[in-house]
C-alpha atoms as a PDB file:
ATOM      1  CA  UNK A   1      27.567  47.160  -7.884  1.00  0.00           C
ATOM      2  CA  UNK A   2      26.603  48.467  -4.772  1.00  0.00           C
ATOM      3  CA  UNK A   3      28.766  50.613  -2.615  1.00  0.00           C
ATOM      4  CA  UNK A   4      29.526  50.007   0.956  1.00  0.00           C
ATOM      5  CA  UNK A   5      27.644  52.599   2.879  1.00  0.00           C
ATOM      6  CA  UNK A   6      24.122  51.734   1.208  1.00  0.00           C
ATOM      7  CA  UNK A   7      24.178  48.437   2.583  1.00  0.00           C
ATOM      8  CA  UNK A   8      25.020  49.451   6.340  1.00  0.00           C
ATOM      9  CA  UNK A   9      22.230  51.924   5.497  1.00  0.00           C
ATOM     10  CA  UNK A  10      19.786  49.249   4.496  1.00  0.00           C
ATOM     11  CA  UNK A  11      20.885  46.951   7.476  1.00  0.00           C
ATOM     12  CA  UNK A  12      20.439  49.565  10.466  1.00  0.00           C
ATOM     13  CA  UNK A  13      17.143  50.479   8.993  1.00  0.00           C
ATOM     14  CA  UNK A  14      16.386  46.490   8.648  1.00  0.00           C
ATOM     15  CA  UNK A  15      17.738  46.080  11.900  1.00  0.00           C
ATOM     16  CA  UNK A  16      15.171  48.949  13.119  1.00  0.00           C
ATOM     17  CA  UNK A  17      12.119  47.366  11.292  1.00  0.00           C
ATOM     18  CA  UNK A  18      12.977  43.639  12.854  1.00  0.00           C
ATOM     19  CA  UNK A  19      13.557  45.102  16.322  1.00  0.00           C
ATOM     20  CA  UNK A  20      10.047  46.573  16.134  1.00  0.00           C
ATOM     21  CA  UNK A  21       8.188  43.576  14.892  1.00  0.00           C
ATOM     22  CA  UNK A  22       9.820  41.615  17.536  1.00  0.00           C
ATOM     23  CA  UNK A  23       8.394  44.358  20.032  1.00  0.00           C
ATOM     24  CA  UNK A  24       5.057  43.596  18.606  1.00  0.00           C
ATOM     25  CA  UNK A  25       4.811  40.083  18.601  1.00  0.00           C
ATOM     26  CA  UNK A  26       6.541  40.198  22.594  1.00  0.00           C
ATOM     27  CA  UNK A  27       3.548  42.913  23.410  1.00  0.00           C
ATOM     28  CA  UNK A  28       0.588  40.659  22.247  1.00  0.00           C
ATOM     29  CA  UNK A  29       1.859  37.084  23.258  1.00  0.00           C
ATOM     30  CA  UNK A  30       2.297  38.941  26.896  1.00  0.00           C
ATOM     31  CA  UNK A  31      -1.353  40.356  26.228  1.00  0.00           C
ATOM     32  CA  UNK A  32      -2.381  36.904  25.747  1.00  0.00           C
ATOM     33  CA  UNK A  33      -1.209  35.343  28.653  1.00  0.00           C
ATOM     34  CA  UNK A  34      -1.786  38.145  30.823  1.00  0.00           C
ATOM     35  CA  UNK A  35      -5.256  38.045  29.443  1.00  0.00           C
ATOM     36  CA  UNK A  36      -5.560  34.074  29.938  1.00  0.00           C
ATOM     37  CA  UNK A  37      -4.505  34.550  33.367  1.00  0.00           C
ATOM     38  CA  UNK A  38      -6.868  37.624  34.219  1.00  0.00           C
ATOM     39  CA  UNK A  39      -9.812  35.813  32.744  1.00  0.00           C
ATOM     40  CA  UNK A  40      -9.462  32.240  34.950  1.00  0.00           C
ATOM     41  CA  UNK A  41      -8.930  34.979  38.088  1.00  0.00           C
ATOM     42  CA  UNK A  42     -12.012  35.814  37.158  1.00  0.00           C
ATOM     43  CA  UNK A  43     -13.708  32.689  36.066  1.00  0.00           C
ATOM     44  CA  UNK A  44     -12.485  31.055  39.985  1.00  0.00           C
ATOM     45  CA  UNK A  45     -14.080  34.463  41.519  1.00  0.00           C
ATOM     46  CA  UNK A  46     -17.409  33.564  39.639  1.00  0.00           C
ATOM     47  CA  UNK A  47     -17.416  30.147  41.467  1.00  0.00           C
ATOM     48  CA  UNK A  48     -16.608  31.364  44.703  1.00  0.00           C
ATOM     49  CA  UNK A  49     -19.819  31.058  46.925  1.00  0.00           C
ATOM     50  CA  UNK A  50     -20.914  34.902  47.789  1.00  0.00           C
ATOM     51  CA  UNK A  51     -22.983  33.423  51.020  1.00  0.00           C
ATOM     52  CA  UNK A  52     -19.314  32.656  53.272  1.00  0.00           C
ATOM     53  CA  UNK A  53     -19.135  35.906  54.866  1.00  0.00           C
ATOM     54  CA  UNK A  54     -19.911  39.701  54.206  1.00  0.00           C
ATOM     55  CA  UNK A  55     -16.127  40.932  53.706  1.00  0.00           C
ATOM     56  CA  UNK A  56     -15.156  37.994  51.489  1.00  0.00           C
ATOM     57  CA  UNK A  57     -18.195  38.611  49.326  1.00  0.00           C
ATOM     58  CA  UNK A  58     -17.099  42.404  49.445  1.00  0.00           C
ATOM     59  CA  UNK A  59     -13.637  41.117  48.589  1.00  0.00           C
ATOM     60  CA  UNK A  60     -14.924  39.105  45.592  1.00  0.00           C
ATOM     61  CA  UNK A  61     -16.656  42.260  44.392  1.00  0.00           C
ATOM     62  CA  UNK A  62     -13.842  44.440  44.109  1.00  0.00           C
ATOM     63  CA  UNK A  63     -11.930  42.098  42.389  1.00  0.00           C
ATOM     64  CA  UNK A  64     -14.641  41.202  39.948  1.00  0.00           C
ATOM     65  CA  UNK A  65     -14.556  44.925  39.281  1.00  0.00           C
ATOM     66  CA  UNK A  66     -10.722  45.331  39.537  1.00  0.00           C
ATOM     67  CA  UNK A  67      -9.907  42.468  37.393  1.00  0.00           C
ATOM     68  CA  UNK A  68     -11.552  44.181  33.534  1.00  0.00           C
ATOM     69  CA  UNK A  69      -9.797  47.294  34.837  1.00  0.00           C
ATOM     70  CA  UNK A  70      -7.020  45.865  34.466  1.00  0.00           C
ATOM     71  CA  UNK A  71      -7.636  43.791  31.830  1.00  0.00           C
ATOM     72  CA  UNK A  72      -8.469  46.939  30.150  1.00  0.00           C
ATOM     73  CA  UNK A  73      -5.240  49.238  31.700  1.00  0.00           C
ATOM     74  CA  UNK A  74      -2.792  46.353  30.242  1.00  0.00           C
ATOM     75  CA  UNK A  75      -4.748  46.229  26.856  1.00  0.00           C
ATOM     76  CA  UNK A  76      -4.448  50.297  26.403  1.00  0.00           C
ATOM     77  CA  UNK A  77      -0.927  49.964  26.985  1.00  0.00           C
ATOM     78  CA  UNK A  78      -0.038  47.396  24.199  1.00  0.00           C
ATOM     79  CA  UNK A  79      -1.931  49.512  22.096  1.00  0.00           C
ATOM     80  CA  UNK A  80      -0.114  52.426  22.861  1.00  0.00           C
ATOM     81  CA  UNK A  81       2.893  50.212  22.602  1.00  0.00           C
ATOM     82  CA  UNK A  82       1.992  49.243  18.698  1.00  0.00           C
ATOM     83  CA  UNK A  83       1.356  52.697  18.110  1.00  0.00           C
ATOM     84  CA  UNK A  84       4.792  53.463  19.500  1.00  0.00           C
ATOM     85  CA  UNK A  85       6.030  50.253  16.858  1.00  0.00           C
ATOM     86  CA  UNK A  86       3.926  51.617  14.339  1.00  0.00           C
ATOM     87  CA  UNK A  87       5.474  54.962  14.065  1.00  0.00           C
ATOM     88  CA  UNK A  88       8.795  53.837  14.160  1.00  0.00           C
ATOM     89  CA  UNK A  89       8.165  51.848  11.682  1.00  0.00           C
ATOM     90  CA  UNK A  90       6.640  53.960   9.073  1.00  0.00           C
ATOM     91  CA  UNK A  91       9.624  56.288   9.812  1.00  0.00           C
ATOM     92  CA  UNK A  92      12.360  54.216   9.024  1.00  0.00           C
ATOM     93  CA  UNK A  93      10.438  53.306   5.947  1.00  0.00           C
ATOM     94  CA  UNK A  94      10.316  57.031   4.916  1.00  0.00           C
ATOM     95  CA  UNK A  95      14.128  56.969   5.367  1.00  0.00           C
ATOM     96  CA  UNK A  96      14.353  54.089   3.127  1.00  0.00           C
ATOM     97  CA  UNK A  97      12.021  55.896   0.212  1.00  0.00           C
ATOM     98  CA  UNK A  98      14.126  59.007   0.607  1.00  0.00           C
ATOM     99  CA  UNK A  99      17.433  56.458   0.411  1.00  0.00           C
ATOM    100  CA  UNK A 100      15.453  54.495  -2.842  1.00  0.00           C
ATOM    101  CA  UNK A 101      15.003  58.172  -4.434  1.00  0.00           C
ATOM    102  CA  UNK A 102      18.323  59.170  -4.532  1.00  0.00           C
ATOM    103  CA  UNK A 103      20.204  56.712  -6.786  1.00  0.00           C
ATOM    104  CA  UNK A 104      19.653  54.040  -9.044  1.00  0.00           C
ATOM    105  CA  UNK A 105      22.036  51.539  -7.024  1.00  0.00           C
ATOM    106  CA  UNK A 106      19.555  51.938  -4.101  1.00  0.00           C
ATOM    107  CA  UNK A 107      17.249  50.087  -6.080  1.00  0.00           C
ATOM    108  CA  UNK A 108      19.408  47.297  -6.328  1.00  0.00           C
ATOM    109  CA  UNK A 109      18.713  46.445  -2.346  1.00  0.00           C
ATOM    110  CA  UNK A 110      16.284  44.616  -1.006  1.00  0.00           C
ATOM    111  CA  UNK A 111      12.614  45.470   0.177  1.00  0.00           C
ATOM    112  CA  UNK A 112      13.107  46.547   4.130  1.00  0.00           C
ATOM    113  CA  UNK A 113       9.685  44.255   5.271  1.00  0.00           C
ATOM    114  CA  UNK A 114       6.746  42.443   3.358  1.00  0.00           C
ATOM    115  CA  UNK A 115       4.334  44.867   1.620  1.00  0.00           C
ATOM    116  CA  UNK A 116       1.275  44.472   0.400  1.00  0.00           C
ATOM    117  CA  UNK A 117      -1.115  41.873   1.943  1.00  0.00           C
ATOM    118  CA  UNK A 118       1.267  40.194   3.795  1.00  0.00           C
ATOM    119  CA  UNK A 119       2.362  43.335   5.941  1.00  0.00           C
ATOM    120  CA  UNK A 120      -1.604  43.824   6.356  1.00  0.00           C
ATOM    121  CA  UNK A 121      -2.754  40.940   7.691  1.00  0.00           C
ATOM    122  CA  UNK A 122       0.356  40.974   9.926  1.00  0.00           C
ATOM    123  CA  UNK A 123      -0.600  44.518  11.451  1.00  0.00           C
ATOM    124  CA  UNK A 124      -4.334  43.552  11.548  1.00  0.00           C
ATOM    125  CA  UNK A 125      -3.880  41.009  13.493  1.00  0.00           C
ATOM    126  CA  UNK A 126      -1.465  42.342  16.127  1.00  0.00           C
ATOM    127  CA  UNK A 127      -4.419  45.512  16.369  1.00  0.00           C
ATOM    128  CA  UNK A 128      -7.269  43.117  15.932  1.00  0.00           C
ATOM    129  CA  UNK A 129      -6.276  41.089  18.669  1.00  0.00           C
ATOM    130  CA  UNK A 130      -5.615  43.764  20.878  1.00  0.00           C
ATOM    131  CA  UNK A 131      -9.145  45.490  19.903  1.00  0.00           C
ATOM    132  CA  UNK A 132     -10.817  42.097  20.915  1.00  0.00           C
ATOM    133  CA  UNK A 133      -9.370  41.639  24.073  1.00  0.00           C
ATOM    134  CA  UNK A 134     -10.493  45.141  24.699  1.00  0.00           C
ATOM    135  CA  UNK A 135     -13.935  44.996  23.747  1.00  0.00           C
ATOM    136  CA  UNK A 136     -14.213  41.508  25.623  1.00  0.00           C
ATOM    137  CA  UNK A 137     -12.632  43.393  28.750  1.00  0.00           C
ATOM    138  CA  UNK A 138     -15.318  46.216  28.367  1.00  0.00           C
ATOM    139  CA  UNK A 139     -18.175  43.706  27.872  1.00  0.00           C
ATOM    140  CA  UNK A 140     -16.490  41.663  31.045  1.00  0.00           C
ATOM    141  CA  UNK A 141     -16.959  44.914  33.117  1.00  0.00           C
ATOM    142  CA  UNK A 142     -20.252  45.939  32.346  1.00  0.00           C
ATOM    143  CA  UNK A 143     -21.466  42.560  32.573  1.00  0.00           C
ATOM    144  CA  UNK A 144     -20.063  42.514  36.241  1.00  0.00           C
ATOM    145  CA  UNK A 145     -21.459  46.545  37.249  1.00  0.00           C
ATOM    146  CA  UNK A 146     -24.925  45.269  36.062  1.00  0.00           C
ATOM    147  CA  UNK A 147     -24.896  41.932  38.186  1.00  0.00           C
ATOM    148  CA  UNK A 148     -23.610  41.791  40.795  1.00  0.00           C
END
């Protein structure tokens, strides 16, 4: 039968792991929409006639610039962010192995998180998303150096 104090263990470090992937999927639906919103900004400054006036073409320029910089800023950050997740993660499933190695009762509890292909597909698509809003960012802002 399993003892008291195992059980809090295994809930604080669930509680850890399910705080995290909440973190995750907040950091990448707001990378989303930031990105939807980022990418009509710049879809309304491609329509905007450049002919109106010399500072208002100037304007449009810097923004066409400014907007994949930022795209790109806010998509570095998530990353960093699942990194961040990531880590504490992975620790507080090293706690749980070193918990699982020290008695047979620990056993007993269940898994902290998915393993196997479910936990992969889950973390490659948080990071895949992520790396293909940043590679359309950087393809946005070369695209916009080399004409305009």
């Amino acid at each position: 039968m399993m003892d008291e104090p195992d059980f809090k263990t295994w809930e604080l470090l669930r509680a850890k792991i399910v705080h995290e992937d909440s973190w995750v999927q907040q950091r990448v639906l707001w990378l989303l929409g930031t990105t939807a919103l980022l990418v009509t900004a710049y879809a309304v400054l491609c329509t905007v006639r450049t002919d109106v006036s010399i500072p208002q073409t100037l304007l449009r320029g810097y923004l066409m610039l400014l907007l994949p910089v930022f795209g790109l800023v806010l998509t570095a950050l998530v990353l960093i962010g699942l990194i961040g997740s990531s880590l504490a993660m992975r620790a507080a499933h090293e706690d749980w192995k070193k918990l699982l190695n020290s008695t047979d009762e620990r056993r007993q509890l269940p898994a902290l998180h998915s393993e196997g292909y479910a936990l992969g597909f889950a973390r490659a698509s948080s990071w895949g998303t992520c790396v293909i809003v940043m590679i359309a960012w950087v393809v946005i802002f070369v695209l916009t150096v080399h004409l305009t």
